[in-house]
N, C-alpha and C. Protein backbone atom coordinates (compact mmCIF):
# COMPACT_ATOMS: atom_id res chain seq x y z
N UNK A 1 -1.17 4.26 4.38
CA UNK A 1 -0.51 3.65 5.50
C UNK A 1 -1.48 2.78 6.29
N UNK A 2 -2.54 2.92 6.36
CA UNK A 2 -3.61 2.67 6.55
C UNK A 2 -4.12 0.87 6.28
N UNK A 3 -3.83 1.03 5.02
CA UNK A 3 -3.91 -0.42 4.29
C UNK A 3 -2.79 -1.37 4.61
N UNK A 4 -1.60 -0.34 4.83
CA UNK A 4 -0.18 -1.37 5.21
C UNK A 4 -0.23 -1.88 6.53
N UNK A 5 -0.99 -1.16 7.58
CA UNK A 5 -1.11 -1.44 8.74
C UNK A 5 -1.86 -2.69 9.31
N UNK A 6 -2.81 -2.50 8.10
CA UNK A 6 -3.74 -3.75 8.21
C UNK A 6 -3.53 -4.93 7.83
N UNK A 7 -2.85 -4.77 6.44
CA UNK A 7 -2.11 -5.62 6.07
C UNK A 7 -1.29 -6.41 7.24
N UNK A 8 -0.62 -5.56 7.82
CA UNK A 8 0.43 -6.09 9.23
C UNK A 8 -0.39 -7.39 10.28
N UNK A 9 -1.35 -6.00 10.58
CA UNK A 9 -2.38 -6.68 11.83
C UNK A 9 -2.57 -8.33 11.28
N UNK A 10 -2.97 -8.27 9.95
CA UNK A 10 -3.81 -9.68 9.52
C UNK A 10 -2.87 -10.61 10.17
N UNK A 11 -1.63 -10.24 9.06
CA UNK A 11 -0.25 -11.60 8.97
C UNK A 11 -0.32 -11.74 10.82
N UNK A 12 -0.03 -10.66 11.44
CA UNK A 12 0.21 -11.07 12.90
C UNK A 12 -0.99 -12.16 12.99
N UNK A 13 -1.97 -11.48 12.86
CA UNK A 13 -3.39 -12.63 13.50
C UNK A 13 -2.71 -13.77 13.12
N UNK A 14 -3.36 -13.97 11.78
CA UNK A 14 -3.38 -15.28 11.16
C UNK A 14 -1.87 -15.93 12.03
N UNK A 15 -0.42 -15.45 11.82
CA UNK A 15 0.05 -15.92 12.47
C UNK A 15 -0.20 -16.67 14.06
N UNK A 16 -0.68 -15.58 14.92
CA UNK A 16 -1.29 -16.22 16.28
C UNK A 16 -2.62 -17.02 16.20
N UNK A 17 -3.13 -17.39 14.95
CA UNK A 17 -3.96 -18.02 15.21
C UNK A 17 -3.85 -19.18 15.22
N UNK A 18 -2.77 -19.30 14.63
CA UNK A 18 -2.15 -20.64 14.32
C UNK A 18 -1.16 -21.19 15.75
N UNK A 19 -0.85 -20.48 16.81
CA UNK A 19 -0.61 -20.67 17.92
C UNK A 19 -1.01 -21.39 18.91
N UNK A 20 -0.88 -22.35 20.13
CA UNK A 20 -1.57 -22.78 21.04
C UNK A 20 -0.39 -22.45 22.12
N UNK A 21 -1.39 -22.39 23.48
CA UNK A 21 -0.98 -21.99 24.59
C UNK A 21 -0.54 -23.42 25.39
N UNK A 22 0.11 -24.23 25.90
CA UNK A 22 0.40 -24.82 26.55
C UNK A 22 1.02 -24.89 27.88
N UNK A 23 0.94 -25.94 28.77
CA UNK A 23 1.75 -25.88 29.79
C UNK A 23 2.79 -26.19 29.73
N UNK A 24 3.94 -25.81 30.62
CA UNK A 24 5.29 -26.20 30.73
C UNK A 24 5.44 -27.57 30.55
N UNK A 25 6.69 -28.00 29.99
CA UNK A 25 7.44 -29.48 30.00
C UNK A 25 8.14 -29.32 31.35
N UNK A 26 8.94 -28.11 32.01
CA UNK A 26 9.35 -28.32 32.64
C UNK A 26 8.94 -28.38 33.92
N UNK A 27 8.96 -28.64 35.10
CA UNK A 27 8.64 -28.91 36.42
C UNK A 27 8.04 -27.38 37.08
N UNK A 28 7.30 -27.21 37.72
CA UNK A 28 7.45 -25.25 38.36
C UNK A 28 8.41 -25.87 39.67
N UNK A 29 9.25 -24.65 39.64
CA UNK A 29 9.79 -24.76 41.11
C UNK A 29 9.45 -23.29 42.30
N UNK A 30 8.25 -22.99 41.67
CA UNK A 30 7.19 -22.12 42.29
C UNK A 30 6.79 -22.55 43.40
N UNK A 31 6.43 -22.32 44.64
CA UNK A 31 5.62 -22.70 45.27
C UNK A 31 4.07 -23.69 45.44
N UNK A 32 3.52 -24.36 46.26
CA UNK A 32 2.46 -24.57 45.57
C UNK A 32 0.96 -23.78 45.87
N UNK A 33 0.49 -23.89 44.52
CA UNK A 33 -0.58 -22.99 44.21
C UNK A 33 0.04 -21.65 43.05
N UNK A 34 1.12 -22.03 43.19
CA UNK A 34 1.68 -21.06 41.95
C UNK A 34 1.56 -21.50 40.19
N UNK A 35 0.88 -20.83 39.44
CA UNK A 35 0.67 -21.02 37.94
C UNK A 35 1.69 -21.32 37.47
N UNK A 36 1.58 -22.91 36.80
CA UNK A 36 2.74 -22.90 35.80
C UNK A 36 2.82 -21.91 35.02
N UNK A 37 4.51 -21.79 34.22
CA UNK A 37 4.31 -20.74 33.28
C UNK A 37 3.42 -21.37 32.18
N UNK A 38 3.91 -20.55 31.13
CA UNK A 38 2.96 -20.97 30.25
C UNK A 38 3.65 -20.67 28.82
N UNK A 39 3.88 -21.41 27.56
CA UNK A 39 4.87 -22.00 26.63
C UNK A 39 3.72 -21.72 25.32
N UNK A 40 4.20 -20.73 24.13
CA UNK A 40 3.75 -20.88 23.38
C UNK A 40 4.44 -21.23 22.18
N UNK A 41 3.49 -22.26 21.50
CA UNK A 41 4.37 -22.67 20.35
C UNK A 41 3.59 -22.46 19.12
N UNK A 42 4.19 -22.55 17.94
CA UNK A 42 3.39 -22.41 17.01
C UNK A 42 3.30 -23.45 16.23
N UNK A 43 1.72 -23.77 15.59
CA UNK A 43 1.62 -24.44 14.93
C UNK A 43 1.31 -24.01 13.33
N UNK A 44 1.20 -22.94 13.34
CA UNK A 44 0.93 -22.11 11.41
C UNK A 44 2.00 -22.74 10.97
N UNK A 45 1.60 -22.72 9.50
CA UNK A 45 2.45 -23.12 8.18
C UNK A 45 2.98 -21.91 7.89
N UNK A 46 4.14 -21.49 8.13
CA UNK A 46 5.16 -20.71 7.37
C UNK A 46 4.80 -19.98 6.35
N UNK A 47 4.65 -18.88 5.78
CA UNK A 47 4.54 -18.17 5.03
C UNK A 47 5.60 -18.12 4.04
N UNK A 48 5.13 -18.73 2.54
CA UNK A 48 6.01 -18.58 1.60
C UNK A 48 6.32 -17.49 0.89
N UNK A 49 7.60 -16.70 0.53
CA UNK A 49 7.65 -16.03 -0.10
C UNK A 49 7.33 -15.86 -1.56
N UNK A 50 7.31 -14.52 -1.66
CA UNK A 50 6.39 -14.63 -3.09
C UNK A 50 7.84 -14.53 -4.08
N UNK A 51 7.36 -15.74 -5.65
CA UNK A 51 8.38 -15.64 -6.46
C UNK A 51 8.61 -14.94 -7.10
N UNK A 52 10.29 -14.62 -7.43
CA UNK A 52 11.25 -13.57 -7.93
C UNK A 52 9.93 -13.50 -9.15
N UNK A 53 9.32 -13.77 -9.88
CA UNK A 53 8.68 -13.45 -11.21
C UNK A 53 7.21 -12.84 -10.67
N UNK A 54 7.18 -13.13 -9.64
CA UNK A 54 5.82 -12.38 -9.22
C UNK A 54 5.90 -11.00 -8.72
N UNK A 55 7.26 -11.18 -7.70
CA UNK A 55 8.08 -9.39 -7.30
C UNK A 55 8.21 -8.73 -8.59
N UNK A 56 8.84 -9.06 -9.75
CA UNK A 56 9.28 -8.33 -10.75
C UNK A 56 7.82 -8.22 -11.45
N UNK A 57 6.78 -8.63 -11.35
CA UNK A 57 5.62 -7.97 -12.00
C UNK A 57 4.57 -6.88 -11.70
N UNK A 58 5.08 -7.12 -9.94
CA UNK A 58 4.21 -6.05 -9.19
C UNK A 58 5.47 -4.86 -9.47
N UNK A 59 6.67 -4.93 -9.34
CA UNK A 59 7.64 -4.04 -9.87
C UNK A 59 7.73 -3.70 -10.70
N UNK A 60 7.23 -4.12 -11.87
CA UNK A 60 7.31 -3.34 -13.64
C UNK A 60 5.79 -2.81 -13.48
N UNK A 61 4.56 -3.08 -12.82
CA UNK A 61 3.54 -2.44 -12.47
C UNK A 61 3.60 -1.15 -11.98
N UNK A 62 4.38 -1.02 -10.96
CA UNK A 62 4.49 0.15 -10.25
C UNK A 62 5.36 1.10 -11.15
N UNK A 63 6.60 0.54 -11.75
CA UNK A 63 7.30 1.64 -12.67
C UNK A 63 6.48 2.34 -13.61
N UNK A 64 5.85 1.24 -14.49
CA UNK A 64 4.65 1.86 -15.05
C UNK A 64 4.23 2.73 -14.65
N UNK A 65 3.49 2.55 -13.50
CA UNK A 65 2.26 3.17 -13.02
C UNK A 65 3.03 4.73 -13.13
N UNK A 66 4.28 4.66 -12.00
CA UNK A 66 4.49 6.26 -11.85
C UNK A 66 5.62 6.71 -12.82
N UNK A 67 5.89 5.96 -14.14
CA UNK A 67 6.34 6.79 -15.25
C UNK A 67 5.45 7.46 -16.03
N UNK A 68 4.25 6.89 -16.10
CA UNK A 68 3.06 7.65 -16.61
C UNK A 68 2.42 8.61 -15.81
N UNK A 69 2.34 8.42 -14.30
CA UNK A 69 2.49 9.35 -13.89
C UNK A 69 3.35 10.90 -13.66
N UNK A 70 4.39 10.71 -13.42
CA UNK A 70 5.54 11.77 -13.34
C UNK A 70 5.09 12.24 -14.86
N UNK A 71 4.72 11.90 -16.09
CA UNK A 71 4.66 12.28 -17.08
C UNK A 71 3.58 12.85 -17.66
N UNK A 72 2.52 13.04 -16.66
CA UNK A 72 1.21 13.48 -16.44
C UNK A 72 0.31 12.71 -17.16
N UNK A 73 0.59 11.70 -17.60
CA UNK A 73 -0.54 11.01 -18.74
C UNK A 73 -1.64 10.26 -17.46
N UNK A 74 -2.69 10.86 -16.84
CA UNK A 74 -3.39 11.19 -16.07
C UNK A 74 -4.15 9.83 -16.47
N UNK A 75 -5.02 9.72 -17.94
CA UNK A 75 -5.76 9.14 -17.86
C UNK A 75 -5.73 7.79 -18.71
N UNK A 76 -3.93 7.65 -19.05
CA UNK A 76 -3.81 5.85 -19.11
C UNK A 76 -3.50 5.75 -17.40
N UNK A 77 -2.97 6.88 -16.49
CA UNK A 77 -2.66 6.47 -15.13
C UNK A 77 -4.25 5.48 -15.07
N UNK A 78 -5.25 6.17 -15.12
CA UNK A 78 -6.47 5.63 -14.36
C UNK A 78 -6.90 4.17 -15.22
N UNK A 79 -6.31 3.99 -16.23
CA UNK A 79 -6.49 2.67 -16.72
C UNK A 79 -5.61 1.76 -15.53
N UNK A 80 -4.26 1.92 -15.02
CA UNK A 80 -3.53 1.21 -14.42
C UNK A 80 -4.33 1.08 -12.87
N UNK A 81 -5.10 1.73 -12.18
CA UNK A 81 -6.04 1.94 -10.88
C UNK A 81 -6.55 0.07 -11.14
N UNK A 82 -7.07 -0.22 -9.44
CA UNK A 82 -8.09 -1.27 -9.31
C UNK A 82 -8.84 -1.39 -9.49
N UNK A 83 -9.90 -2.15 -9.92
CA UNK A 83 -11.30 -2.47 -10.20
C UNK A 83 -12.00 -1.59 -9.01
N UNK A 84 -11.43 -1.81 -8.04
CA UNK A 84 -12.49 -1.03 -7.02
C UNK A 84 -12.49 0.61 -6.61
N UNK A 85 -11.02 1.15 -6.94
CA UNK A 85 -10.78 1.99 -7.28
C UNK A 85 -11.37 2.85 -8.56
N UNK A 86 -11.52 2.00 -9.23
CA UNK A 86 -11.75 2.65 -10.97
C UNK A 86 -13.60 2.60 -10.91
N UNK A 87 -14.21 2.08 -9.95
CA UNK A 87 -15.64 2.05 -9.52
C UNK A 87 -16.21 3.24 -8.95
N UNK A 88 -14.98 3.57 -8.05
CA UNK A 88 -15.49 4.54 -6.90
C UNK A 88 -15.04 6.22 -7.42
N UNK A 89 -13.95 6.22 -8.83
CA UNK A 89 -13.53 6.99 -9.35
C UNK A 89 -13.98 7.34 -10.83
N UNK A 90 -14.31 7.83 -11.18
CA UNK A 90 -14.57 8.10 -13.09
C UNK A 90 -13.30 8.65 -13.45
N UNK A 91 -13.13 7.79 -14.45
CA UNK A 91 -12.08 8.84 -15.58
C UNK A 91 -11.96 10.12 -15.62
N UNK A 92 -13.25 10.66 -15.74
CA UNK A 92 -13.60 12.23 -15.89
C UNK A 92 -12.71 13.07 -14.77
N UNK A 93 -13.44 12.58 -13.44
CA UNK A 93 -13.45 12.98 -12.40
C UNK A 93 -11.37 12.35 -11.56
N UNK A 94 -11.05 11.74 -12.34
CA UNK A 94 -9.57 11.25 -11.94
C UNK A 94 -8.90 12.27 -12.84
N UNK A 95 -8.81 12.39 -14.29
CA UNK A 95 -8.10 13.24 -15.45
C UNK A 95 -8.44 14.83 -14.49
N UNK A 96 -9.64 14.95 -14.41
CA UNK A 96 -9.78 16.36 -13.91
C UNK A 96 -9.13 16.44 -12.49
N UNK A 97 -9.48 15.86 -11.67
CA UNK A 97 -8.56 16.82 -10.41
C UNK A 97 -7.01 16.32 -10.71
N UNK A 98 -6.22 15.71 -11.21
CA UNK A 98 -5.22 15.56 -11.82
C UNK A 98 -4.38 16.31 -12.44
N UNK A 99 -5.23 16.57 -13.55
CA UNK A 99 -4.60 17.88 -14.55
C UNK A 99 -4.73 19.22 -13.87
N UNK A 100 -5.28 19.29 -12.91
CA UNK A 100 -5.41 21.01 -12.42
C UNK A 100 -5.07 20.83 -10.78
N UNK A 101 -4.34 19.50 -10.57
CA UNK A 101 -3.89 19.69 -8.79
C UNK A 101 -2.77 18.13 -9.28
N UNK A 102 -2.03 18.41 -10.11
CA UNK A 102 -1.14 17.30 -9.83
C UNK A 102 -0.14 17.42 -8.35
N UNK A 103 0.00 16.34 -7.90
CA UNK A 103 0.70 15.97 -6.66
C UNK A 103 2.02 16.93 -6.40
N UNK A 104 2.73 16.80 -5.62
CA UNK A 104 4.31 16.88 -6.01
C UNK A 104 5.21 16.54 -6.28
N UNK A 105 4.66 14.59 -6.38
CA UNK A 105 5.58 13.29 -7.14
C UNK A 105 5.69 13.61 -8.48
N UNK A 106 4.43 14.80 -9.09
CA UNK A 106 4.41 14.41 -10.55
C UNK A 106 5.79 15.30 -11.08
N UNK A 107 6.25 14.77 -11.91
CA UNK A 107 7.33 14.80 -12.60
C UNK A 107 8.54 15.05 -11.91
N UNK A 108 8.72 13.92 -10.70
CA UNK A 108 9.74 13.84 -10.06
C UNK A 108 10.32 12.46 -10.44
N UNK A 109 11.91 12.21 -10.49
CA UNK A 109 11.67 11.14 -11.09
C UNK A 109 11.81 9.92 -9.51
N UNK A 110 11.24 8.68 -10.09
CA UNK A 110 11.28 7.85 -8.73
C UNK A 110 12.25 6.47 -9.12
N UNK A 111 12.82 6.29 -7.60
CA UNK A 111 13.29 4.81 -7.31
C UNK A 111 12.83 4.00 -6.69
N UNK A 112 12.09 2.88 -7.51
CA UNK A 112 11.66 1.79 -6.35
C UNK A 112 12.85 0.88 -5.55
N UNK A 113 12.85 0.95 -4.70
CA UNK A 113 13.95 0.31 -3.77
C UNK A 113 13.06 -0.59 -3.00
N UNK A 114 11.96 -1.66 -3.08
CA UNK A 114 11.68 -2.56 -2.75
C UNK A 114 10.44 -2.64 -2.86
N UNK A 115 9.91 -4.23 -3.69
CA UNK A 115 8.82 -4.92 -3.53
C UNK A 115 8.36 -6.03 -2.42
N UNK A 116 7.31 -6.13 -1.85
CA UNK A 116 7.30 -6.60 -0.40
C UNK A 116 5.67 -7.60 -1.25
N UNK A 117 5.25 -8.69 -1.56
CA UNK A 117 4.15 -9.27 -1.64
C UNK A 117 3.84 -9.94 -0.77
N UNK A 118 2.20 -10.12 -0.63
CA UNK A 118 1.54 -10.60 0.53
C UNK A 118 0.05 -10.75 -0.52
N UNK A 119 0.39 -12.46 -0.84
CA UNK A 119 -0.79 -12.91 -1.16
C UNK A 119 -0.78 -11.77 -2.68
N UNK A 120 -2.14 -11.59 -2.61
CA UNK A 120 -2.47 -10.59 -3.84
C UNK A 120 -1.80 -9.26 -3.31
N UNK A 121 -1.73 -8.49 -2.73
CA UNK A 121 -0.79 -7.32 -2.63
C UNK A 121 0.52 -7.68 -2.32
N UNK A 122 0.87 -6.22 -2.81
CA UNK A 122 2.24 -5.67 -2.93
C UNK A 122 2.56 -4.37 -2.43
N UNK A 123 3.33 -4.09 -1.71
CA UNK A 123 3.57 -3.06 -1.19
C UNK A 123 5.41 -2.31 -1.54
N UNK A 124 5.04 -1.12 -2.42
CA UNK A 124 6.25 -1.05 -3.27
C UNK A 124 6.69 0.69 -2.28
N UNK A 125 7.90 0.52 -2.14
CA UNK A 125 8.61 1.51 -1.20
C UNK A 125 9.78 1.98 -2.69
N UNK A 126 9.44 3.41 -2.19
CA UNK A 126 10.68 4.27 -3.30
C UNK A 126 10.61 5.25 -2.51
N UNK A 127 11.53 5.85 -3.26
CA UNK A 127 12.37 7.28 -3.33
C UNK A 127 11.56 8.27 -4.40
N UNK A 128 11.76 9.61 -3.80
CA UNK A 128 11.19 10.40 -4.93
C UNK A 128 11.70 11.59 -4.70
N UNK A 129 12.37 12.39 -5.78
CA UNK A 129 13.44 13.06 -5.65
C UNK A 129 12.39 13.98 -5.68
N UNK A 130 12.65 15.41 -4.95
CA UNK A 130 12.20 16.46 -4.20
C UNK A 130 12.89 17.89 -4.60
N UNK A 131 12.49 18.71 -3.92
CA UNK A 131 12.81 20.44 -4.07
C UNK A 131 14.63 19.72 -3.42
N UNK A 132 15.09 21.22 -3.93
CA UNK A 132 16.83 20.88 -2.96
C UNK A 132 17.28 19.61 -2.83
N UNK A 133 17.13 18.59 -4.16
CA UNK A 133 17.71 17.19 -4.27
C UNK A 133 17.65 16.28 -2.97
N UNK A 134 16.54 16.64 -1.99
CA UNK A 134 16.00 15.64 -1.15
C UNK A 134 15.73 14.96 -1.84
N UNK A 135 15.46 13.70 -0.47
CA UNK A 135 14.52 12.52 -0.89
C UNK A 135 13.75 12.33 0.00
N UNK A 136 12.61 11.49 -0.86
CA UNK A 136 11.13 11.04 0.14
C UNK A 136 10.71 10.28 0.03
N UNK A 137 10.72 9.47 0.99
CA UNK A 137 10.21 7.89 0.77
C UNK A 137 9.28 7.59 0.52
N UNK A 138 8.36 6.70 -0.11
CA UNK A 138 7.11 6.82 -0.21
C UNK A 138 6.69 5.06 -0.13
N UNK A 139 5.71 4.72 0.25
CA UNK A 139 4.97 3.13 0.51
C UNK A 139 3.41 3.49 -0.81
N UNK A 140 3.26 2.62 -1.68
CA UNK A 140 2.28 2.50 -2.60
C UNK A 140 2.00 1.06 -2.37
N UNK A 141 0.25 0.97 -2.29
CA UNK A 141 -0.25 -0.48 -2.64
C UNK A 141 -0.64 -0.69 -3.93
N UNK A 142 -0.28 -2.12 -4.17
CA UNK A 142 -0.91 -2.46 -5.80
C UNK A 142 -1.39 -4.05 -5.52
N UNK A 143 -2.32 -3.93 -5.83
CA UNK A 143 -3.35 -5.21 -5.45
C UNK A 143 -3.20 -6.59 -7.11
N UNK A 144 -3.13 -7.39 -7.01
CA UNK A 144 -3.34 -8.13 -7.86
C UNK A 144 -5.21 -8.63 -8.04
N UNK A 145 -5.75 -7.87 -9.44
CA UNK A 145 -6.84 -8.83 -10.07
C UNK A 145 -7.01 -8.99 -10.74
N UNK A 146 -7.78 -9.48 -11.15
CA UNK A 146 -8.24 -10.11 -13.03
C UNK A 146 -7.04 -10.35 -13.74
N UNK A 147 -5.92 -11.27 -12.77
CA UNK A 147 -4.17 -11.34 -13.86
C UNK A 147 -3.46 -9.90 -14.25
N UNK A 148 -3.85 -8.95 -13.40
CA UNK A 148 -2.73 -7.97 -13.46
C UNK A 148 -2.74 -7.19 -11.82
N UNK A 149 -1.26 -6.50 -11.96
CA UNK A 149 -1.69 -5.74 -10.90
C UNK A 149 -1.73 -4.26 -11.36
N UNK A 150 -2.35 -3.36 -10.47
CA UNK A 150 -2.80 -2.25 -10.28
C UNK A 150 -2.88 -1.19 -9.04
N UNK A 151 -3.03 -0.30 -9.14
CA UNK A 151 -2.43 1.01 -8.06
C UNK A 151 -3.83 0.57 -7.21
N UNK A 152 -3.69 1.09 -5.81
CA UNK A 152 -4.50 1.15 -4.90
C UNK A 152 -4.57 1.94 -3.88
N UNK A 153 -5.00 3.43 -4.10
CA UNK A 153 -5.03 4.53 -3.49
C UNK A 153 -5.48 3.95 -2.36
N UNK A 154 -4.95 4.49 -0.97
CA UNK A 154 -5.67 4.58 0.09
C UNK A 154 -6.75 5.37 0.46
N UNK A 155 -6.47 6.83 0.10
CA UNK A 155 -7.56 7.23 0.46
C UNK A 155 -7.55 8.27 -0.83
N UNK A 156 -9.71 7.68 -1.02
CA UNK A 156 -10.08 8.23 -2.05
C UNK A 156 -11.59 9.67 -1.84
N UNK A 157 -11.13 10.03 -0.47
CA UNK A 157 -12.25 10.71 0.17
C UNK A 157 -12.21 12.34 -0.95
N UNK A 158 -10.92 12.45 -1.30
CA UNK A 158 -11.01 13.71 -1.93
C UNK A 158 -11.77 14.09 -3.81
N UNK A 159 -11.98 12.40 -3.96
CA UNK A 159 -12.76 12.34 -4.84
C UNK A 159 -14.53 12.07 -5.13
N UNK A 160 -14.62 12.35 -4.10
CA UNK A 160 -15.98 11.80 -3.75
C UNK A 160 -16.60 13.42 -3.06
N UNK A 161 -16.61 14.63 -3.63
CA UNK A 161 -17.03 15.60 -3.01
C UNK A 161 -18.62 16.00 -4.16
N UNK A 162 -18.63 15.59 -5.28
CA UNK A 162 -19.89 16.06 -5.76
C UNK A 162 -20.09 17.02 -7.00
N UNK A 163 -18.98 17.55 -7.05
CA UNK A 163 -18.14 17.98 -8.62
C UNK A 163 -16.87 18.19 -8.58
N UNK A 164 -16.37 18.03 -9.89
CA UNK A 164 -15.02 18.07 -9.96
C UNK A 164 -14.23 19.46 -9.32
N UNK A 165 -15.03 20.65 -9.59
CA UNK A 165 -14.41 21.60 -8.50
C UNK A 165 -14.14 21.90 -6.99
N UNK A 166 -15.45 20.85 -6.92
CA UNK A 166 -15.21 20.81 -4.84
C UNK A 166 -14.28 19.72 -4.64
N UNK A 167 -14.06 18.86 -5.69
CA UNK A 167 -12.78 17.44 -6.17
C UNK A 167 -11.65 18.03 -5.67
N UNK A 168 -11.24 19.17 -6.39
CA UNK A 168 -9.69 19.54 -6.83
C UNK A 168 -9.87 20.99 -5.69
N UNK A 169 -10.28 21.43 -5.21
CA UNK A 169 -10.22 22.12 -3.97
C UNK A 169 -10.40 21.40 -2.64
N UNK A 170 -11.05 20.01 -2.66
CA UNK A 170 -10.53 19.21 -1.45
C UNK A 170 -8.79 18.80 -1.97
N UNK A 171 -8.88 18.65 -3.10
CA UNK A 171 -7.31 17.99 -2.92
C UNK A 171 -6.21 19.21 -2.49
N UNK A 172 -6.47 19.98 -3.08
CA UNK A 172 -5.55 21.05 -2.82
C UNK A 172 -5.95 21.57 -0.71
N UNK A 173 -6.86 21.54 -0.39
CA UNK A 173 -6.65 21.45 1.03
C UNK A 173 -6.61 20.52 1.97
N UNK A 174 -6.75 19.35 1.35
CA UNK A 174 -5.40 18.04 1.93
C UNK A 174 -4.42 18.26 1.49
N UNK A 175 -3.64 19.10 1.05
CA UNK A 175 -2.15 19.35 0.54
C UNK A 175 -1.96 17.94 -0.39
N UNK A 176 -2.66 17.67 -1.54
CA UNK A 176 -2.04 17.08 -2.18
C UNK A 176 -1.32 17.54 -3.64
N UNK A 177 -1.56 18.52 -3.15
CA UNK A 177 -1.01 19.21 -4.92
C UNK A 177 0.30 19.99 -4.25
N UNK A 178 0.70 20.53 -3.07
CA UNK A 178 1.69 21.09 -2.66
C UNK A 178 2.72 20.22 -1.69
N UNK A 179 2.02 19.20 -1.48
CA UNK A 179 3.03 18.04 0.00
C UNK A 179 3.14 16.92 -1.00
N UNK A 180 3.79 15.90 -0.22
CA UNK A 180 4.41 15.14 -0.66
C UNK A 180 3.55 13.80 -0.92
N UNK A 181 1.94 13.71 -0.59
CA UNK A 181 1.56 12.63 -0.89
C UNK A 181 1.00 12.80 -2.30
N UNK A 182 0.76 11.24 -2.76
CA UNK A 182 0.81 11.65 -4.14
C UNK A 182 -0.55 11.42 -4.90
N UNK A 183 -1.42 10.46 -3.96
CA UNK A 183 -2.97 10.83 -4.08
C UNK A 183 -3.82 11.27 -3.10
């Protein structure tokens, strides 16, 4: 959520950066010594949406991603991960806390109900069917590089403990093997 937020912040900036503050066209009928108001307009270039063939690739990305997931195949999952992700993670160390603390997405089945792109990311929102035929929404980033896209964990703190057993006992006490997040 973290990454989506930021994501947000940017577009706002960049949007206001592209802004100027001006004075009124119209007259003040303020007193005098009273501040005109003050009129902002924008001057940014519009943000184009990203094309139907670019949504449907970050969307057959993500199906991918979590059909192999839900299906536990752990370690083509970590082929589908980011370059920077797949740096900060080993195979070893992804297959292992995986296979012995899978999430509670895994082998649930999912609906993506919307792709959202921004530039090289994508931000893919689904459904993921639950205990007692709930549902749970879920937000995943997938970054576009090297001509594909790929998963982009937010947070990868529970892999970074120093062996794979202090790995998969941080994950399991971030509740990721019993709650609903899915890395």
């Amino acid at each position: 959520m973290r990454l989506v937020k930021g994501i947000v912040t940017g577009l706002v900036a960049a949007g206001l950066a592209g802004c100027s503050i001006s004075g009124s066209a119209e007259p003040s009928t303020a007193g005098p010594g009273a501040a005109a108001p003050q009129v902002v307009t924008s001057t940014a270039p519009g943000v184009a949406p990203a094309s139907p063939k670019t949504q449907a690739q970050a969307r057959a990305a993500a199906a991918q991603f979590y059909g192999l997931y839900s299906a536990g195949h752990f370690a083509a999952v970590w082929d589908l991960l980011s370059p920077a992700t797949k740096h900060r993670v080993s195979r070893r160390v992804w297959v292992s806390v995986h296979d012995a603390c899978p999430s509670a997405g895994a082998g649930k089945a999912r609906v993506i109900k919307a792709v959202t792109v921004f530039g090289s990311s994508a931000i893919t929102t689904e459904t993921i069917a639950g205990a007692a035929a709930k549902l749970h929404t879920a937000e995943d980033v997938f970054d576009y590089t090297h001509g594909r896209w790929s998963y982009s964990p937010e947070d990868l703190s529970i892999y970074r403990q120093g062996s794979v057993g202090t790995d998969i006992a941080a994950a399991k006490a971030a509740g990721f093997c019993a709650g609903w997040k899915i890395f």
